[in-house]
Protein backbone atom coordinates (compact mmCIF):
# COMPACT_ATOMS: atom_id res chain seq x y z
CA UNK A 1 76.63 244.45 87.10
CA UNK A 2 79.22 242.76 85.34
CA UNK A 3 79.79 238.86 85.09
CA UNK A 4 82.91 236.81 85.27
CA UNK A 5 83.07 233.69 84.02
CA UNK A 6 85.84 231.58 84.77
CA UNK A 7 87.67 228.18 83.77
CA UNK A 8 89.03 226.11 86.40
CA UNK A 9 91.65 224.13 85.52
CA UNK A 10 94.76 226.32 84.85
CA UNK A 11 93.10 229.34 85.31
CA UNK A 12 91.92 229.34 88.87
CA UNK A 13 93.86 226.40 89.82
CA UNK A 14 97.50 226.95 88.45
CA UNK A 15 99.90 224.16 89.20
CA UNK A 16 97.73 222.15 91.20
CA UNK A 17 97.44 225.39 93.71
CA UNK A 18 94.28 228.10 94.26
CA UNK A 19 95.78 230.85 95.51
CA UNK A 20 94.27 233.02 98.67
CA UNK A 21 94.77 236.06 96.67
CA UNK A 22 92.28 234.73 93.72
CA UNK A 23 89.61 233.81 96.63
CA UNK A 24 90.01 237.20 97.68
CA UNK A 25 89.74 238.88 94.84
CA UNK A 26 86.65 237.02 93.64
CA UNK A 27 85.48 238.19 96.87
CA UNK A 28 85.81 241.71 96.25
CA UNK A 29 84.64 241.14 92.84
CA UNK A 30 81.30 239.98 93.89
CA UNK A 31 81.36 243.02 96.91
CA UNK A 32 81.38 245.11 93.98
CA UNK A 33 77.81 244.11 93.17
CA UNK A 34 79.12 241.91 90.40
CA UNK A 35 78.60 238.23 89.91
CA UNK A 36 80.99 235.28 89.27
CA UNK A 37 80.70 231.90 88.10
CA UNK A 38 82.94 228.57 86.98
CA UNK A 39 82.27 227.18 83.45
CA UNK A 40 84.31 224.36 83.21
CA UNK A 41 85.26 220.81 81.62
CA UNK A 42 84.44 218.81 85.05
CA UNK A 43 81.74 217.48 86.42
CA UNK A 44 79.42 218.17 89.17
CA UNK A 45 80.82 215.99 91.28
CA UNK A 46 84.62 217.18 90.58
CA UNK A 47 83.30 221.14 90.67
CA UNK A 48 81.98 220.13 94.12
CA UNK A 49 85.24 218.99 95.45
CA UNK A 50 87.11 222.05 94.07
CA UNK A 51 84.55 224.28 95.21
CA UNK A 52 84.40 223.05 98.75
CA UNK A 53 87.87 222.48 99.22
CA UNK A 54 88.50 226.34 98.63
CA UNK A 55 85.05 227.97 100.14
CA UNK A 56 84.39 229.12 96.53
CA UNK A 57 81.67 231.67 95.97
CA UNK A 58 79.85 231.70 93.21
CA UNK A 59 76.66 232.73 91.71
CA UNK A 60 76.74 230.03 88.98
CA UNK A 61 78.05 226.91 87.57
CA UNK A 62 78.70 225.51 83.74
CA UNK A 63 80.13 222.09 83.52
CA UNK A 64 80.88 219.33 81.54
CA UNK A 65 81.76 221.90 78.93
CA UNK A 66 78.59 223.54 78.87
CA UNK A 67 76.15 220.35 79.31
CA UNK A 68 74.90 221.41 82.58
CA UNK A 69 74.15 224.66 83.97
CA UNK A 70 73.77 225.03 87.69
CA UNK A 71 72.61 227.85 89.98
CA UNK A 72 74.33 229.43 93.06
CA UNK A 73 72.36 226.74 94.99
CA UNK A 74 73.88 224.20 92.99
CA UNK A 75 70.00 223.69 91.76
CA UNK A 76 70.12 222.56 87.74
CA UNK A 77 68.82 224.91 85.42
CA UNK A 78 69.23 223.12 81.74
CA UNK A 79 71.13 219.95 80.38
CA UNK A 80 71.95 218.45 77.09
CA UNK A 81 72.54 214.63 76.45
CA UNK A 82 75.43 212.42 74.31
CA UNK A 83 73.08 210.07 71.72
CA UNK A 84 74.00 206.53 73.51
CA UNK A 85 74.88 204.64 70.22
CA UNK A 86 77.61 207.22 69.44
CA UNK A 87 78.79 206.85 73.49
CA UNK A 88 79.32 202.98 72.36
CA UNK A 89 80.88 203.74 69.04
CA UNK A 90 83.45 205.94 70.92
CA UNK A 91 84.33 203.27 72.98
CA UNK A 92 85.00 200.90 70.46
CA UNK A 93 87.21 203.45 68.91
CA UNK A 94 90.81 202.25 68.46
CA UNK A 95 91.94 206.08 69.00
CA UNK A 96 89.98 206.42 72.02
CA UNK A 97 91.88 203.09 73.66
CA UNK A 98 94.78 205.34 73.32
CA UNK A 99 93.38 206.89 76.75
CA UNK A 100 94.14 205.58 79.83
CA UNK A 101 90.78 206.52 80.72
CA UNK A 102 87.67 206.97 79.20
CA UNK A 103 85.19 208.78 81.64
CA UNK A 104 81.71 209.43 81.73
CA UNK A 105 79.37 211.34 83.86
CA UNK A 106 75.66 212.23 84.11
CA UNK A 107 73.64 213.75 86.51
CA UNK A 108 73.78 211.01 89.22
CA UNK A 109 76.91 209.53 88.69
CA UNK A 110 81.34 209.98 87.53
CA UNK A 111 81.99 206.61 85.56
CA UNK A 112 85.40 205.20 84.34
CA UNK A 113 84.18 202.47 81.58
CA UNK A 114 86.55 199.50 81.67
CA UNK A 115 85.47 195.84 80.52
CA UNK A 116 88.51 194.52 82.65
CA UNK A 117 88.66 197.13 85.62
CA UNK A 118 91.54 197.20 87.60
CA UNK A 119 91.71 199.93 90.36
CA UNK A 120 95.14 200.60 90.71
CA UNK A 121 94.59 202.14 86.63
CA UNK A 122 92.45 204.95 87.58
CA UNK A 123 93.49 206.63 90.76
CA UNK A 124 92.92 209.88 91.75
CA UNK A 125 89.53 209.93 88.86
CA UNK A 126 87.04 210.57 91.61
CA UNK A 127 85.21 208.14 90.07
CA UNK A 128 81.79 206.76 91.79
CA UNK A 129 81.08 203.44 89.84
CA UNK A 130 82.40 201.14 86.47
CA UNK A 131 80.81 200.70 83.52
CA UNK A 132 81.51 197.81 81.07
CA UNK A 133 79.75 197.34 78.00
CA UNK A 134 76.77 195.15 79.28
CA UNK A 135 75.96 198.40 81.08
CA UNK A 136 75.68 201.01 77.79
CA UNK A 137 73.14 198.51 76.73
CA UNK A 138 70.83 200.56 78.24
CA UNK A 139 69.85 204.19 78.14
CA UNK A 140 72.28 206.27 80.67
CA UNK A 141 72.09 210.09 79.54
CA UNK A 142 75.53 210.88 79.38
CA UNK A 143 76.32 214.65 80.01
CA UNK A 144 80.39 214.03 78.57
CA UNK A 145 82.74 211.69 77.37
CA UNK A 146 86.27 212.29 78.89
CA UNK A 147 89.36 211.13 77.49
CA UNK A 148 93.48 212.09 77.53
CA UNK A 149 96.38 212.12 75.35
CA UNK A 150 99.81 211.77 75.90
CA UNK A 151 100.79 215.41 74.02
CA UNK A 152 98.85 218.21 72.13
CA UNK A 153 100.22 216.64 69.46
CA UNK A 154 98.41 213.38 69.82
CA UNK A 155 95.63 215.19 71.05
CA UNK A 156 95.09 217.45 68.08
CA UNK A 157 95.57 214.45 65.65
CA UNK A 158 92.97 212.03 67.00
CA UNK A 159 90.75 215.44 67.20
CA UNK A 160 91.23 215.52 63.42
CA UNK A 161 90.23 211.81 62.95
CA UNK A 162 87.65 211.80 65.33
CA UNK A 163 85.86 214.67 63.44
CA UNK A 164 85.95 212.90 60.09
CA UNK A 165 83.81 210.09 61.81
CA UNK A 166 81.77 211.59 64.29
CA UNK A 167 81.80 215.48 64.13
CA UNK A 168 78.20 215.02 62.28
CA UNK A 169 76.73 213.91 65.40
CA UNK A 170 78.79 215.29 68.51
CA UNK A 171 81.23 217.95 69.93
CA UNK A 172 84.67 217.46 70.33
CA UNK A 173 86.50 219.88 72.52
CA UNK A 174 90.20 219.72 72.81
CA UNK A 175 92.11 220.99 76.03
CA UNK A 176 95.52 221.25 76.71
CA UNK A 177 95.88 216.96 76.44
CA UNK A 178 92.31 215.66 76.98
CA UNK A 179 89.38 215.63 74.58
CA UNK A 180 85.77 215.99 75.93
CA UNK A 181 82.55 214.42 73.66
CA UNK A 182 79.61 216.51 74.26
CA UNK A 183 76.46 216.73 72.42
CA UNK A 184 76.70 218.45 68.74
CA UNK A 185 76.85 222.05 69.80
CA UNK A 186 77.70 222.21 73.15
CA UNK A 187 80.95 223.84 74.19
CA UNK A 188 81.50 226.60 77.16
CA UNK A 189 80.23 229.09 74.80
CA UNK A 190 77.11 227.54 73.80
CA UNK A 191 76.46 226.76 77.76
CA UNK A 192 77.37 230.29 78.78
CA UNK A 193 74.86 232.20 76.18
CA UNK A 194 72.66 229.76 77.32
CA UNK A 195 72.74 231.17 80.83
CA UNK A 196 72.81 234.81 79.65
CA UNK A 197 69.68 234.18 78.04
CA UNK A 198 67.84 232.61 80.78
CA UNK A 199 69.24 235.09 83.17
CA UNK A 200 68.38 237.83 80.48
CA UNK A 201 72.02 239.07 80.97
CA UNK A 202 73.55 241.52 78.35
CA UNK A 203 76.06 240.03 76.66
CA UNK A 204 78.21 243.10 76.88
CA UNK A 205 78.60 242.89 80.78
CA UNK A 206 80.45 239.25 80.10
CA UNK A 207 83.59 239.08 80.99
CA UNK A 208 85.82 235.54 80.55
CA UNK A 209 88.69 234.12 80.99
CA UNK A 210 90.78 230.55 80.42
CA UNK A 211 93.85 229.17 79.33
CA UNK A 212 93.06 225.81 77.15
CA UNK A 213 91.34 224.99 73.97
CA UNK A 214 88.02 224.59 75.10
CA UNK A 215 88.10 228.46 76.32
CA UNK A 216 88.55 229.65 73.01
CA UNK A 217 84.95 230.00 71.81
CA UNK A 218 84.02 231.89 74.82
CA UNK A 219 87.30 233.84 74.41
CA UNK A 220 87.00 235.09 70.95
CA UNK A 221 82.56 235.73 70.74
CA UNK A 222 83.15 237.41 74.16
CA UNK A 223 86.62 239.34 74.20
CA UNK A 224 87.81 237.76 76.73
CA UNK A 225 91.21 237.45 78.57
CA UNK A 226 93.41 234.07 78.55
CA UNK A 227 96.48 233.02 80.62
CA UNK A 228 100.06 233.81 80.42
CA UNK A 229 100.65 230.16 79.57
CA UNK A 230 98.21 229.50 76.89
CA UNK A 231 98.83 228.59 73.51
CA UNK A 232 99.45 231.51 70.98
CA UNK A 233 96.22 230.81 69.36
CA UNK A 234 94.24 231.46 72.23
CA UNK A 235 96.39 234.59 72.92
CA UNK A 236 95.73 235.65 69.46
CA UNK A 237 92.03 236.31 70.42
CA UNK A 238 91.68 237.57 73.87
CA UNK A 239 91.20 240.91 75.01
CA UNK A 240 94.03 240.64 76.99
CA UNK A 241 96.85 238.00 78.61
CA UNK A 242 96.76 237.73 82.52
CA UNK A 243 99.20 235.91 84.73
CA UNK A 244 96.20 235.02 87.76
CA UNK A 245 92.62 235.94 87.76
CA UNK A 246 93.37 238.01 90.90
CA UNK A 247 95.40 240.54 87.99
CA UNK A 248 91.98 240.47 85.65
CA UNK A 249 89.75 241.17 88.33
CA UNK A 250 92.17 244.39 89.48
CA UNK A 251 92.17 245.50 86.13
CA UNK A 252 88.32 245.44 85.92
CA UNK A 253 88.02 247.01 88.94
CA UNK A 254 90.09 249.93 88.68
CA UNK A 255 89.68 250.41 84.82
């Protein structure tokens, strides 16, 4: 049995569109005897949209960038926590007001934090309720930070600063324009051998595949294939460059 592991965002949703062709082919994949599952940047609650919207299977779930794993019943199977005092330094970060949002989820909830919340700033977020800063007075077990740049540019650059201050103490994973906060140590990789040890999966039989920054550990400890729209870097380090998972799973299939 082999196991797929796949990003969401802009690798099995390009342009805003999941193609029947990829939900067919994951099919087949899994006919196969093989076993597929979504590691991604979003959260339960966003997975859950995506995943009922397009009658995903799967046999497994990573989120928030490896915080949270999930089983094929959607049951959770391990989680890691943000330290609260560096969730309120964050916040207070003059980089960080560069995002239009700041978003943060935990098991119960999708928060946008705004101290003077207007709705028209945040639609579209999915969000389920505001925080302001009376509220990170207390303790709320943040699985992620969320936040978004105008450019890679800007996004790499407050990645830089960021890490000066905080890398001690969290994870900073960059995208294509966004930067996630997770606990120190968790990224997709660290969430995905995770699972293969709890599953007792070799890690030989893992297969991945994404297009943005935060795919790259994954990419480069497992071999694994990127997107024909990723940057070079990440292209640099995978097995292979695909233009749709559908492609991937073919080749896997028929050597």
């Amino acid at each position: 049995m082999k196991v797929l592991a796949s990003d969401y965002d802009g690798t099995l949703l390009v342009d805003d569109i999941f193609s029947n062709t990829t939900l067919e082919a994951i099919k087949r994949w899994r006919s196969h005897g093989n076993s597929f599952g979504i590691i991604t940047g979003r959260d339960i609650r966003l997975a859950k949209v995506a995943i009922g919207e397009h009658q995903i299977p799967f046999d497994f779930l990573i989120c928030n960038n490896g915080c949270v794993l999930y089983d094929q019943h959607g049951q959770e199977l391990k989680s890691s926590y943000l330290p609260d005092e560096i969730v309120r330094q964050l916040i207070n970060n003059p980089i960080i007001a560069r995002s239009p949002y700041i978003i943060l989820s935990n098991k119960e909830e999708r928060y946008v934090y705004d101290d003077d919340y207007q709705s028209a700033r945040y639609e579209n977020l999915f969000y389920t309720q505001v925080l302001t800063k009376e509220d990170l007075k207390q303790p709320n077990y943040f699985y992620q930070m969320d936040t978004r740049f105008k450019d890679a540019e800007e996004m790499f650059w407050a990645q830089g600063v960021l890490e000066e201050e905080f890398g001690n103490h969290i994870q900073i994973n960059p995208n294509i324009v966004t930067l996630d906060f997770t606990p120190k140590g968790v990224t997709k990789l660290s969430g995905l051998q995770a699972y293969v040890s709890l599953m007792q999966i070799s890690p030989t039989d893992i297969i991945t595949v994404g297009d943005g920054m935060n795919d790259l550990p994954m990419i480069e400890y497992f071999h694994g294939y990127t997107m024909a729209w990723a940057f070079d870097r990440i292209k640099e380090k995978a097995r292979a460059v695909v233009s749709s998972v559908e492609e991937l799973i073919h080749k896997e299939l028929n050597g």
